[in-house]
N, C-alpha and C. Protein backbone atom coordinates (compact mmCIF):
# COMPACT_ATOMS: atom_id res chain seq x y z
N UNK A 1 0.84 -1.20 0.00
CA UNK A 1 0.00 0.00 0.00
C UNK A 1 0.88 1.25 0.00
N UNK A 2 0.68 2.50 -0.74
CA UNK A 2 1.51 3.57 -1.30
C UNK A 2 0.61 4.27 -0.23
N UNK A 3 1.83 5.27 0.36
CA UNK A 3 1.21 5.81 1.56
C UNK A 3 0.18 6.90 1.29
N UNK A 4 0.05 7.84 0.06
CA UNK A 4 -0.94 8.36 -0.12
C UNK A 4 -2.25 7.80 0.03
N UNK A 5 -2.48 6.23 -0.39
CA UNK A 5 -3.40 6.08 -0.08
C UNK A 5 -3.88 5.28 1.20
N UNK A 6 -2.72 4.98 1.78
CA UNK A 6 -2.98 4.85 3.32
C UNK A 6 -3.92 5.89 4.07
N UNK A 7 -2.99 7.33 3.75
CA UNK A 7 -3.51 8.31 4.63
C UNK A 7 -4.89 8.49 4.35
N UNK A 8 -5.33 8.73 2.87
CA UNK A 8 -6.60 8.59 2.41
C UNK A 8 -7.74 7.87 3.18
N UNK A 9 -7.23 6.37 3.35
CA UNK A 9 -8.30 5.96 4.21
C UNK A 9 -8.65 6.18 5.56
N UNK A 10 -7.65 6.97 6.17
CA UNK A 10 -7.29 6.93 8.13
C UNK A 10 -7.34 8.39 8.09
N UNK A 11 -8.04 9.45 6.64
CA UNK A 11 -7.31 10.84 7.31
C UNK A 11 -8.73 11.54 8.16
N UNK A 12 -9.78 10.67 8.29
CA UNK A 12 -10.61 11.13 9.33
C UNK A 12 -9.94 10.73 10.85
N UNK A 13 -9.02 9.98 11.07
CA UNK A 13 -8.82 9.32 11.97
C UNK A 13 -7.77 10.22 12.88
N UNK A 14 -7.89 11.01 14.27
CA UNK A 14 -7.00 12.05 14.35
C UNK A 14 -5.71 10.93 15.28
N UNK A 15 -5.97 10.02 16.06
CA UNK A 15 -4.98 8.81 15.90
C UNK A 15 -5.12 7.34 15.77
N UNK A 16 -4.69 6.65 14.88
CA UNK A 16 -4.65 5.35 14.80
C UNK A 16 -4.25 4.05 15.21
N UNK A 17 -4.83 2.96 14.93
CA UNK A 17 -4.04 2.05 16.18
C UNK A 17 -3.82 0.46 14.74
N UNK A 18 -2.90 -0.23 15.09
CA UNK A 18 -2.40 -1.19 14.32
C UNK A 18 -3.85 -1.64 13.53
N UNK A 19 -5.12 -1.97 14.24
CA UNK A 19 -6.10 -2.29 14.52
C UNK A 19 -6.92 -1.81 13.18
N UNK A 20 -7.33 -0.62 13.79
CA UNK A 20 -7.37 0.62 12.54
C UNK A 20 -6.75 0.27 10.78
N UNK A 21 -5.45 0.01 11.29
CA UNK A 21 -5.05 -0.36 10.25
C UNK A 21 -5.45 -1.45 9.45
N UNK A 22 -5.39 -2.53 10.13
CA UNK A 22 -5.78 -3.95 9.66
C UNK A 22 -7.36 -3.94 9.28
N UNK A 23 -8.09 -2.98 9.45
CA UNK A 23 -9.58 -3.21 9.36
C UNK A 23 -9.65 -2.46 7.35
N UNK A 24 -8.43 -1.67 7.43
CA UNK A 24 -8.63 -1.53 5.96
C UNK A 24 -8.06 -2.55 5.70
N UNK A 25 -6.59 -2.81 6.00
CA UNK A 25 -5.80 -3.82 4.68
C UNK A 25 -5.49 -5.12 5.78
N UNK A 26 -5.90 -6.55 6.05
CA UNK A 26 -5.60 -6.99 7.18
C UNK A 26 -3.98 -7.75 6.35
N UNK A 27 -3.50 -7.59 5.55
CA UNK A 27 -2.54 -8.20 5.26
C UNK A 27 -0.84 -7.01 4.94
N UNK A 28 -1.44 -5.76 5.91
CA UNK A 28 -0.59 -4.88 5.83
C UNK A 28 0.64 -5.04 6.36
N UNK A 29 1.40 -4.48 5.81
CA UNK A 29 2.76 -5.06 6.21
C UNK A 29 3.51 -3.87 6.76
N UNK A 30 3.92 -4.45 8.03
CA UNK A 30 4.09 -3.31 8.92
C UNK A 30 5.51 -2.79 8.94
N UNK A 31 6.61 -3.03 7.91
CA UNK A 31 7.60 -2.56 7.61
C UNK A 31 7.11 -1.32 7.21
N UNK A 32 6.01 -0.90 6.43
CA UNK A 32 5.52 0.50 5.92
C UNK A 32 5.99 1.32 7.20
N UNK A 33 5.65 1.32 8.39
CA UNK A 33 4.99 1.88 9.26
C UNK A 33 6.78 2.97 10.01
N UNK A 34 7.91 1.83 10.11
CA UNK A 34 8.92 2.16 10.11
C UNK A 34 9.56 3.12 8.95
N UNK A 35 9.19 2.24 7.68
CA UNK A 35 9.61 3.44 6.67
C UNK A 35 9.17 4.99 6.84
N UNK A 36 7.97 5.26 7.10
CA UNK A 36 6.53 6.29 6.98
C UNK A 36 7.24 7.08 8.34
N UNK A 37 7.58 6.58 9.41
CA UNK A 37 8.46 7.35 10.76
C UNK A 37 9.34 7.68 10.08
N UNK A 38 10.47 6.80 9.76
CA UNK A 38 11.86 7.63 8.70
C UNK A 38 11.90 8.58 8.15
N UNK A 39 10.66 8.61 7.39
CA UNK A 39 10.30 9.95 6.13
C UNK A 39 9.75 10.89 7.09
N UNK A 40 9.32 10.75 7.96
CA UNK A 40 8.66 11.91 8.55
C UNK A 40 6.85 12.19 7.92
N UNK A 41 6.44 10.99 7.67
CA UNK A 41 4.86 11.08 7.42
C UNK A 41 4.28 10.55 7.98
N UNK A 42 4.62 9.86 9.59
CA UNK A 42 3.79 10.03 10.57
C UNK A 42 4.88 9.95 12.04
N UNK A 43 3.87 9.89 13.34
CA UNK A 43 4.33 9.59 14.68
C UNK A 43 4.21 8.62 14.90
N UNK A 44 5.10 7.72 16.06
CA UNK A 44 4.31 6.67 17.04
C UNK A 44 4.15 7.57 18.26
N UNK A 45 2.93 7.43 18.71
CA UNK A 45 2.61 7.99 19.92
C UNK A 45 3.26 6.86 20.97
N UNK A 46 2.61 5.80 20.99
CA UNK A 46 3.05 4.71 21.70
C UNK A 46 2.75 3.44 20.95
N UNK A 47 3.45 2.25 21.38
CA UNK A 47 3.61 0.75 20.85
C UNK A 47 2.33 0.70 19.78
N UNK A 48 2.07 0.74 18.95
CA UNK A 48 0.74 0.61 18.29
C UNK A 48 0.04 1.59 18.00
N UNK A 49 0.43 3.14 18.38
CA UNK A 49 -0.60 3.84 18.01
C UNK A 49 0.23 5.22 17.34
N UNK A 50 -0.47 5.91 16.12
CA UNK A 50 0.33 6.93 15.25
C UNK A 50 -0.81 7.84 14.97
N UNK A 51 -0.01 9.01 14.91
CA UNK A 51 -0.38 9.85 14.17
C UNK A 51 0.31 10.69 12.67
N UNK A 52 -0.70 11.61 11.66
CA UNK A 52 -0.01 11.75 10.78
C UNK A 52 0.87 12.90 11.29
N UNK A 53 1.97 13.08 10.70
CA UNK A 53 2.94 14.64 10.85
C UNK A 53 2.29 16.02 10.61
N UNK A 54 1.49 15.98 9.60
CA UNK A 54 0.75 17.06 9.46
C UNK A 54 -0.50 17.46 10.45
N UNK A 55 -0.72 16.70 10.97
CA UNK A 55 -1.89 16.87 12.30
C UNK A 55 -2.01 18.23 13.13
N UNK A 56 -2.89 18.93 12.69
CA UNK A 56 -2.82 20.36 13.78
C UNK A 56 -3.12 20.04 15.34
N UNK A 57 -2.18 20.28 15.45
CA UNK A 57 -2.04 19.39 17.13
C UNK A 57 -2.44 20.79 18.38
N UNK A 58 -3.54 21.06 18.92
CA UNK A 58 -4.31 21.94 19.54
C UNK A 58 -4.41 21.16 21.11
N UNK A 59 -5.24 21.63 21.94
CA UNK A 59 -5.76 21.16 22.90
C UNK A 59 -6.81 19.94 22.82
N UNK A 60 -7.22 20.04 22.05
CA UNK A 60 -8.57 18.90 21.78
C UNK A 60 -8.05 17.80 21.24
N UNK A 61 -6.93 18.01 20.27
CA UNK A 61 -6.31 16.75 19.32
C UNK A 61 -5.86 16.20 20.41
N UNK A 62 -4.89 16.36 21.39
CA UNK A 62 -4.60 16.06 22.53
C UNK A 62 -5.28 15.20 23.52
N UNK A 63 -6.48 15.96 23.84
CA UNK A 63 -7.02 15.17 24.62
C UNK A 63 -8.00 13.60 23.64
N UNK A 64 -8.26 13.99 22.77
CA UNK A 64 -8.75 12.69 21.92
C UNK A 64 -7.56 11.83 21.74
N UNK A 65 -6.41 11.94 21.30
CA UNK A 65 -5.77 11.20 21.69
C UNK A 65 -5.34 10.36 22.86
N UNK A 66 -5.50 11.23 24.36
CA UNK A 66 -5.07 10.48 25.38
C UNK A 66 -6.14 9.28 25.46
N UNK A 67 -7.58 9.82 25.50
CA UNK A 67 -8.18 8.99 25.29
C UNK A 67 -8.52 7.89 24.30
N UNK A 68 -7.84 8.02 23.50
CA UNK A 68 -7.55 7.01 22.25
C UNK A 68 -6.82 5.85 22.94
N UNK A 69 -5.32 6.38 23.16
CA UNK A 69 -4.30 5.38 23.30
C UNK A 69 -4.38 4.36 24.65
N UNK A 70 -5.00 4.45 25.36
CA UNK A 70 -4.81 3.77 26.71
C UNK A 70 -6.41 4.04 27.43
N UNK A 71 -7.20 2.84 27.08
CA UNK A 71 -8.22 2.74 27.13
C UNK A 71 -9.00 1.30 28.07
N UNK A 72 -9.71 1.72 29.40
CA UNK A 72 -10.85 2.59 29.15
C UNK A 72 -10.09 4.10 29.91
N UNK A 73 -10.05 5.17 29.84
CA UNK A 73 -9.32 6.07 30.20
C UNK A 73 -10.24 7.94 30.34
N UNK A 74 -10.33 8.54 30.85
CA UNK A 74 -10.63 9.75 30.81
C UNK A 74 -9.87 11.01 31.43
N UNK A 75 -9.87 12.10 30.23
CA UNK A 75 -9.09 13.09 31.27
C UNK A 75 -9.82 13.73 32.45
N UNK A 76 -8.93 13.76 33.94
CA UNK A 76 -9.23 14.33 34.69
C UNK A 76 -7.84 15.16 35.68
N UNK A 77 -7.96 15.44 36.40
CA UNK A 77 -6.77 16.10 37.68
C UNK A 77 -6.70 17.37 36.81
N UNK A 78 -4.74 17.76 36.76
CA UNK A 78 -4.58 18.96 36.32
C UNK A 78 -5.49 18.91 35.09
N UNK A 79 -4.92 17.76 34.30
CA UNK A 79 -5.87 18.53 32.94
C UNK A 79 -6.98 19.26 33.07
N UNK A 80 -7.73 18.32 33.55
CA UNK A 80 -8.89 19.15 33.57
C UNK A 80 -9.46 20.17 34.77
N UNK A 81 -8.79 20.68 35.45
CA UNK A 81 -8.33 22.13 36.10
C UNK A 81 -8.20 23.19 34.77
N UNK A 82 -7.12 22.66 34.60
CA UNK A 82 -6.62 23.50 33.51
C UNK A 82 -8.09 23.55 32.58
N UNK A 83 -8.44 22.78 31.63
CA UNK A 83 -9.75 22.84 30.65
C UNK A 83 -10.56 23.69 31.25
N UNK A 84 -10.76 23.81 32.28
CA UNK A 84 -12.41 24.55 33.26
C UNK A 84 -11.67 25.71 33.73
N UNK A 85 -10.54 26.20 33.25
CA UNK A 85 -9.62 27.28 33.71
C UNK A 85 -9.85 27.76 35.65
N UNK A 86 -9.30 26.71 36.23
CA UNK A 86 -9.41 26.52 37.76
C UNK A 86 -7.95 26.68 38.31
N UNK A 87 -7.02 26.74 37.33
CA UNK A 87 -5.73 27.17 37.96
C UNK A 87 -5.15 27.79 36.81
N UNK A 88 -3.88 28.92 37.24
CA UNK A 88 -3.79 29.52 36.19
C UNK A 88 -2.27 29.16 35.37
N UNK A 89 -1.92 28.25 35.44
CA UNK A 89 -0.96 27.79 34.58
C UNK A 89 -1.39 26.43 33.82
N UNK A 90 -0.35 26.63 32.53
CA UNK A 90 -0.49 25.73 31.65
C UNK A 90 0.00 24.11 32.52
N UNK A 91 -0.48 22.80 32.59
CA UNK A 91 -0.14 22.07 33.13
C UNK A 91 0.88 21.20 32.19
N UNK A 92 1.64 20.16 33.10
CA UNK A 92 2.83 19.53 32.12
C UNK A 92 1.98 18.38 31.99
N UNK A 93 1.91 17.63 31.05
CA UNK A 93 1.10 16.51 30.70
C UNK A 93 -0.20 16.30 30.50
N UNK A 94 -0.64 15.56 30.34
CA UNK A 94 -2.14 15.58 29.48
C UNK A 94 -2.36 14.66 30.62
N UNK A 95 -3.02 14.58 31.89
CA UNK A 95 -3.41 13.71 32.65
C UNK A 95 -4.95 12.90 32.66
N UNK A 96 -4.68 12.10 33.12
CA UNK A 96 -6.41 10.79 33.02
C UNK A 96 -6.26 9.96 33.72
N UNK A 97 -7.19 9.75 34.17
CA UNK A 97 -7.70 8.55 34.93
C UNK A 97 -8.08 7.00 34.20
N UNK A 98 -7.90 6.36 34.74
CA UNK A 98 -7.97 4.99 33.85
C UNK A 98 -8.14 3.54 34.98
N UNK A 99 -9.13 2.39 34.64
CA UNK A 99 -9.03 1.46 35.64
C UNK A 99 -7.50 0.53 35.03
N UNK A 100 -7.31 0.93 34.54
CA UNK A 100 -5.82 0.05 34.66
C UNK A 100 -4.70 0.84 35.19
N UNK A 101 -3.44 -0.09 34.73
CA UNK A 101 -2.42 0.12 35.65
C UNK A 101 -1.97 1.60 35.77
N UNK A 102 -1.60 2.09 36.89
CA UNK A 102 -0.72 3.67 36.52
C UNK A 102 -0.03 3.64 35.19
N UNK A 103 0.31 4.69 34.09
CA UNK A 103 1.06 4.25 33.26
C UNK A 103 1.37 6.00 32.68
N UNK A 104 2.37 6.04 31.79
CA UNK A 104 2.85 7.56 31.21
C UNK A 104 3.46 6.93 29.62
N UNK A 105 3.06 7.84 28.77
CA UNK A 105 3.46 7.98 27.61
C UNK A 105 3.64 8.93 27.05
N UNK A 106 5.49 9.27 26.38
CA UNK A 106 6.31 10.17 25.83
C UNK A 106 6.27 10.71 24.71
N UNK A 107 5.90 11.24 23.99
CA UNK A 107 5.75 11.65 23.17
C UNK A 107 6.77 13.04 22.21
N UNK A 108 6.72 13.09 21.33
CA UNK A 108 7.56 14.19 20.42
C UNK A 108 6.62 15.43 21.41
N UNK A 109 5.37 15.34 21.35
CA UNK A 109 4.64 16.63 21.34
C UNK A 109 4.08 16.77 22.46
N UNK A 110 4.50 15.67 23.78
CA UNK A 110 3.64 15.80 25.15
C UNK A 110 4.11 14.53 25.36
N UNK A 111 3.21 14.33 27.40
CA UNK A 111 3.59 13.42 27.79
C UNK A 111 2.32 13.00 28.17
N UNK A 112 1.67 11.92 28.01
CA UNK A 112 0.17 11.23 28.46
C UNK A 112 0.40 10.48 29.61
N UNK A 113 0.04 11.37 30.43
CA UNK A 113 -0.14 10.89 32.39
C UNK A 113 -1.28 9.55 32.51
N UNK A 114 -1.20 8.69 33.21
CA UNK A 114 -2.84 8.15 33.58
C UNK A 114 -2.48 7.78 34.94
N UNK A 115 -3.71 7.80 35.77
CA UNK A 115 -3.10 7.32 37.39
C UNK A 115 -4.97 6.27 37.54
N UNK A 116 -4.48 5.14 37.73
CA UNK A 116 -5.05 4.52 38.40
C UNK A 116 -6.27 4.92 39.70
N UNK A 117 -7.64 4.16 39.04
CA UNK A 117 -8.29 4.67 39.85
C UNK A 117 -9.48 3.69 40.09
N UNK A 118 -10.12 2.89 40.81
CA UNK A 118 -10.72 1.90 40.96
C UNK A 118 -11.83 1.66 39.82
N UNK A 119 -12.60 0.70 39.54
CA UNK A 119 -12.72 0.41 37.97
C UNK A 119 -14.46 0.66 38.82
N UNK A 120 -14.63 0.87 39.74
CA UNK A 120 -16.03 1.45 40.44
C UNK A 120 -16.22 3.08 40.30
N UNK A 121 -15.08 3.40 40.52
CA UNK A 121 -15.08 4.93 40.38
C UNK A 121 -14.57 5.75 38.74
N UNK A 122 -15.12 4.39 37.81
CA UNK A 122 -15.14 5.30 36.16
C UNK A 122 -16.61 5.87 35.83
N UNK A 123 -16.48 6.78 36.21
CA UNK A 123 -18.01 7.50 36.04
C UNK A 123 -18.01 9.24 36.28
N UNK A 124 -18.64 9.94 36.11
CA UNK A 124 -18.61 11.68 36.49
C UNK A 124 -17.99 11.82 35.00
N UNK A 125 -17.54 11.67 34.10
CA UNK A 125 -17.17 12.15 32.74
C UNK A 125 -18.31 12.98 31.67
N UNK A 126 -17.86 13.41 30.85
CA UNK A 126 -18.69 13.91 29.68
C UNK A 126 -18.01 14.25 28.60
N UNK A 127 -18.51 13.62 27.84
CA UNK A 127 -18.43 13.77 26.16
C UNK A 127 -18.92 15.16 25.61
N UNK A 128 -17.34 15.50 25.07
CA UNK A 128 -16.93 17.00 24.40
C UNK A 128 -17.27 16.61 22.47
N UNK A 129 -18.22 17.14 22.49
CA UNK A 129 -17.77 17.21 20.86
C UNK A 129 -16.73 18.02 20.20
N UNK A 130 -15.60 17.31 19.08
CA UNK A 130 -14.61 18.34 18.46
C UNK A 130 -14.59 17.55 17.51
N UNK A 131 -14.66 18.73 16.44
CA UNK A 131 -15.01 18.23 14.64
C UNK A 131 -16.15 16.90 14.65
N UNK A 132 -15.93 15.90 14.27
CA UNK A 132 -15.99 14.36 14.25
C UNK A 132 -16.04 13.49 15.14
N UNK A 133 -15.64 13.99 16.42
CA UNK A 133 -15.24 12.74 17.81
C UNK A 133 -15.34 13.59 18.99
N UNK A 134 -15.57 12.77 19.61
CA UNK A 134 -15.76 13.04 20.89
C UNK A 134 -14.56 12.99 22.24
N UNK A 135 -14.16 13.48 22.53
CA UNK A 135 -13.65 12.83 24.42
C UNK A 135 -14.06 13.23 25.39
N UNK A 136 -13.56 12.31 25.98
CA UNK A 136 -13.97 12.16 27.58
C UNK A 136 -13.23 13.21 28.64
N UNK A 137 -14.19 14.19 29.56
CA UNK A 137 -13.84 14.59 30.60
C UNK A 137 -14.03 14.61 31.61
N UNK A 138 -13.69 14.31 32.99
CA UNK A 138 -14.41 13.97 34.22
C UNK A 138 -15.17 16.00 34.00
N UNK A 139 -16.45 15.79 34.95
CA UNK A 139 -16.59 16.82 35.05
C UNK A 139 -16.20 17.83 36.60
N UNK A 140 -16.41 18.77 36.65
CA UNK A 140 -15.66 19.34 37.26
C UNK A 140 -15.48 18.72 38.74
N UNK A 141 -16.55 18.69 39.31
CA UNK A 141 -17.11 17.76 40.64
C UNK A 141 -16.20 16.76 40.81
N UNK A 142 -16.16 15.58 39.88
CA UNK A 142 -15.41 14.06 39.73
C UNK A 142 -13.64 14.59 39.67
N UNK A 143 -13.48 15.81 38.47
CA UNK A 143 -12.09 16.03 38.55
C UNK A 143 -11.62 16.39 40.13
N UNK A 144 -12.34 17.51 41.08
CA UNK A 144 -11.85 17.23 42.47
C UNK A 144 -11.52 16.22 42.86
N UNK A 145 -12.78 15.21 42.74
CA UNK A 145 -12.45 14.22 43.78
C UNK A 145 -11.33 12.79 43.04
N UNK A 146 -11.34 12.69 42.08
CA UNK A 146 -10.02 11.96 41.88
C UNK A 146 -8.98 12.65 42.32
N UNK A 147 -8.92 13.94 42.00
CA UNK A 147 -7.55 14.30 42.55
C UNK A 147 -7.08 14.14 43.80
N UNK A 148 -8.30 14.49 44.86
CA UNK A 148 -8.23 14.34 45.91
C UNK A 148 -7.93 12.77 46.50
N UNK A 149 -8.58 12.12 45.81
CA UNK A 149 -8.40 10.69 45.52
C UNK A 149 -6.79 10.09 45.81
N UNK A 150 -5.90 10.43 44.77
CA UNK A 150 -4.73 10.03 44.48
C UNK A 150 -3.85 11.02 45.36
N UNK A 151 -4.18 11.90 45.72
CA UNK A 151 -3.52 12.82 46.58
C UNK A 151 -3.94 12.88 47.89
N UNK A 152 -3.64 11.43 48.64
CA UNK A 152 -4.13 11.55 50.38
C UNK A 152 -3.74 12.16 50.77
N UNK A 153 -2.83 13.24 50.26
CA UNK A 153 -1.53 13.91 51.65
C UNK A 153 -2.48 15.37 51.68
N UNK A 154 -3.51 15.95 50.78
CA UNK A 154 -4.48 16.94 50.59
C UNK A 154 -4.86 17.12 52.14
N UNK A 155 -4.81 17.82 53.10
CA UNK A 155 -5.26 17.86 54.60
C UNK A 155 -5.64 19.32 54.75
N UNK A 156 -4.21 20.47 54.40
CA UNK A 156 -4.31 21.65 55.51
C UNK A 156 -5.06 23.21 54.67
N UNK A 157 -5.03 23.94 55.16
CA UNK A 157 -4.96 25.02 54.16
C UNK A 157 -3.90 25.61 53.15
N UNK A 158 -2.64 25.19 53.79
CA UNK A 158 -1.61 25.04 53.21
C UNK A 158 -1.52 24.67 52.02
N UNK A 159 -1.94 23.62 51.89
CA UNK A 159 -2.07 22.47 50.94
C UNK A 159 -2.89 22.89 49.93
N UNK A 160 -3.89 23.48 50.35
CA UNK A 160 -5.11 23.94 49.26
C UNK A 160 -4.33 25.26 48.96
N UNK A 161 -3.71 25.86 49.41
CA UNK A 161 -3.49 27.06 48.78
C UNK A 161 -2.34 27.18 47.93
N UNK A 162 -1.41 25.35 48.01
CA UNK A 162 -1.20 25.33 47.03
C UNK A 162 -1.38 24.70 45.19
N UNK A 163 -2.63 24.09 45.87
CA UNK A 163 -3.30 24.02 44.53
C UNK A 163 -3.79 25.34 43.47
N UNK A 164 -3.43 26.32 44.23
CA UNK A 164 -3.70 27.47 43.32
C UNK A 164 -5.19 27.29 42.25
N UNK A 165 -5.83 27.16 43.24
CA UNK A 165 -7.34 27.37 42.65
C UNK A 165 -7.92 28.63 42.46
N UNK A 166 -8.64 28.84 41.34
CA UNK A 166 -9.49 30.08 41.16
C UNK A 166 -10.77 29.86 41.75
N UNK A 167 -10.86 30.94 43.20
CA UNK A 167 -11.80 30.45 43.91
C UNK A 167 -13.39 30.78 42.89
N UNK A 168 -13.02 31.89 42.55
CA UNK A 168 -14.17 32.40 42.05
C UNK A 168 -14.88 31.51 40.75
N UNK A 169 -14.14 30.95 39.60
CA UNK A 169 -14.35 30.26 39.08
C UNK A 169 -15.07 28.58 39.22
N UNK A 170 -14.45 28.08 40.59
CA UNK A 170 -15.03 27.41 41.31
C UNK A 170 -16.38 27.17 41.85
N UNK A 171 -16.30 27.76 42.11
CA UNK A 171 -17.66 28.27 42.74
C UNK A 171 -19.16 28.81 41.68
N UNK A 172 -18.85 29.52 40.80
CA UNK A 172 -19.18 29.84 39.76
C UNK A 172 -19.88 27.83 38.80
N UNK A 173 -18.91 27.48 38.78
CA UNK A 173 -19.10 26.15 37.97
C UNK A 173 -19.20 25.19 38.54
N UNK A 174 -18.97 24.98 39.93
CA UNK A 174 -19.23 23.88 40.49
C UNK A 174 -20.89 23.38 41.12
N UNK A 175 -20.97 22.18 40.95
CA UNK A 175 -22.35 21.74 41.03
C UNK A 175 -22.56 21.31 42.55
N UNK A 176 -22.51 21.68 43.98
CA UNK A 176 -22.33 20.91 45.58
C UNK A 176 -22.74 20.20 45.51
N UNK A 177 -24.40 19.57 44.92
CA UNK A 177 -25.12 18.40 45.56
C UNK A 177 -24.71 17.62 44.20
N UNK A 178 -24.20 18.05 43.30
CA UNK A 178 -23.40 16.72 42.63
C UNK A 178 -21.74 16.44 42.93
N UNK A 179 -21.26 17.10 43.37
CA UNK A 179 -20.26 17.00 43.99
C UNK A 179 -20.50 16.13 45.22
N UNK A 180 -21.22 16.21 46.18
CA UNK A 180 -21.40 15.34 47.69
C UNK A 180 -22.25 13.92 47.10
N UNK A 181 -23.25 13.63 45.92
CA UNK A 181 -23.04 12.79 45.57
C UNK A 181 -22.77 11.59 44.76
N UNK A 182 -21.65 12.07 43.98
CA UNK A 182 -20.29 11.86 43.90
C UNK A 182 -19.08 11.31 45.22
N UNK A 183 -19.08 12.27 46.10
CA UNK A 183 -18.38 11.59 46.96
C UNK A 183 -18.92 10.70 47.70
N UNK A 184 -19.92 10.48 47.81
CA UNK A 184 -20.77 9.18 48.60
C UNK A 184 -19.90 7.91 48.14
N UNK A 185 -19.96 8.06 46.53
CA UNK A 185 -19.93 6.83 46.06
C UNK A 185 -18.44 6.32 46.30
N UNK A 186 -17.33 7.23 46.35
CA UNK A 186 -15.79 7.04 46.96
C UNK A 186 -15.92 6.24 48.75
N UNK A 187 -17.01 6.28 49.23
CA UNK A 187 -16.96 5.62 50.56
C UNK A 187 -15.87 5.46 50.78
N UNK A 188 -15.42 7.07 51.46
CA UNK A 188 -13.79 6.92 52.34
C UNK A 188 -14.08 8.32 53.34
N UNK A 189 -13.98 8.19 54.47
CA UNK A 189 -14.23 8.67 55.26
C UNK A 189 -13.48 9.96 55.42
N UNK A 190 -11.83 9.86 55.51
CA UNK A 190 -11.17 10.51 55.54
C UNK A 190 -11.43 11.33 53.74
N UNK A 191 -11.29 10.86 53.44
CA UNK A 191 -11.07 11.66 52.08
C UNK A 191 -12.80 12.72 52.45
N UNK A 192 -14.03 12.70 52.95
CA UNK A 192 -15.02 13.09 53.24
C UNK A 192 -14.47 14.40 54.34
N UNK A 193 -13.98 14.16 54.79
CA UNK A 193 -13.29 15.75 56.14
C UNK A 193 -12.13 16.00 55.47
N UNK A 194 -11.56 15.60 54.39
CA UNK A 194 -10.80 16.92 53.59
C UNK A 194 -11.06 17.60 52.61
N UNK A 195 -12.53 17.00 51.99
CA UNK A 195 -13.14 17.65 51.13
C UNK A 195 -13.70 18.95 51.97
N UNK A 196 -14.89 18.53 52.91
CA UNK A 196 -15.37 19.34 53.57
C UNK A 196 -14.08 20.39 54.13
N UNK A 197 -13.39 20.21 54.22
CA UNK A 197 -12.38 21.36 54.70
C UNK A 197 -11.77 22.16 53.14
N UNK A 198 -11.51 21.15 52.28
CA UNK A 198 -11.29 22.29 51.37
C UNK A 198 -12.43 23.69 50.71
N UNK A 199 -13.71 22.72 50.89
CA UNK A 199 -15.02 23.59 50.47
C UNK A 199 -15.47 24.73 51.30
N UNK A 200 -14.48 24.54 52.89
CA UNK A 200 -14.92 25.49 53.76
C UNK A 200 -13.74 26.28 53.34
N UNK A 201 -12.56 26.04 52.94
CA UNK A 201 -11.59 26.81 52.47
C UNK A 201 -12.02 28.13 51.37
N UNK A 202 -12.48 27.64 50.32
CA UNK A 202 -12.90 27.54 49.17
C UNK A 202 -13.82 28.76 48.88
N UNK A 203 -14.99 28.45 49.95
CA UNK A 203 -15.72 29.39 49.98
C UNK A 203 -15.53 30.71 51.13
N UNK A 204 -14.39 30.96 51.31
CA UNK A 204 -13.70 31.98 52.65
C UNK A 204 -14.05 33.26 51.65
């Protein structure tokens, strides 16, 4: 297969997976795939999954990708702070939540975070439309509480003040009685009196 018309068939596709591939040509021969990196007419994001070189690579391409490559998976923590503009710096990595293992992937153009998070607690997300596809974002409520989640050491005011939250924004977008239940469903006690202390923070 001549790579023009590779791309042809995958150029709705903003990243692809071996898979992808084989569903057009299942007898593709994956020496292409090495050549096509050489030339510089596509990426490997990770073991199996590419994108083309020409790809306008934005915020959204980004996050459809994280959620592409390492699946079942959704962005939440900084990322999505950052997305709901709740802190005011750009964050390093494209972070998500995922019921599998902790895992990170390097990239030319970023680094795809995922942190482990019980396969009970994949839920609070919402589907973003961009162009053609969709991804996944915890929403704002769920992004707290994973974070808070993976971050037991979250206790003082200290602590919250250095999460550098925009209180006002917060508050503004946040939903309480979907937020509290939401945290019901985390049944953890402690993690329940540091929420409540950050919300009393929060709202000072």
């Amino acid at each position: 297969m001549r790579f023009i018309e590779f791309k042809k068939n995958l150029e709705n596709f903003i990243v692809f997976s071996l898979n992808d591939i084989r569903k057009i040509k299942i007898d593709f021969d994956l020496r292409r795939l090495n050549e096509w990196q050489n030339k510089g007419y596509i990426k490997m994001i990770r073991r199996g999954y590419y994108v083309f070189s020409d790809l306008n690579l934005n915020e959204s391409t980004l996050l459809l990708i994280a959620n592409k490559i390492y699946l079942p998976s959704y962005i939440s923590f900084e990322m999505a702070f950052s997305y709901y503009s709740l802190i005011p710096e750009a964050v390093y990595g494209i972070t998500s939540a995922t019921s599998k293992k902790t895992n990170r992937f390097k990239a030319d153009f970023g680094e795809f975070i995922y942190h482990h998070i019980k396969p009970e607690l994949m839920f609070g997300y919402k589907l973003v439309k961009y162009q053609n596809h969709n991804f996944k974002i915890a929403e704002i409520e769920k992004a707290l509480l994973d974070y808070f989640y993976i971050n037991s050491h979250l206790k003082t005011e200290n602590d919250f003040i250095e999460m550098r939250f925009n209180a006002g924004e917060f508050r503004k977008q946040t939903n309480t009685e979907r937020l509290q239940r939401y945290l019901v469903v985390f049944n953890n006690k402690s993690m329940e009196k540091r929420i409540k202390r950050f919300l009393k923070y929060i709202k000072k």
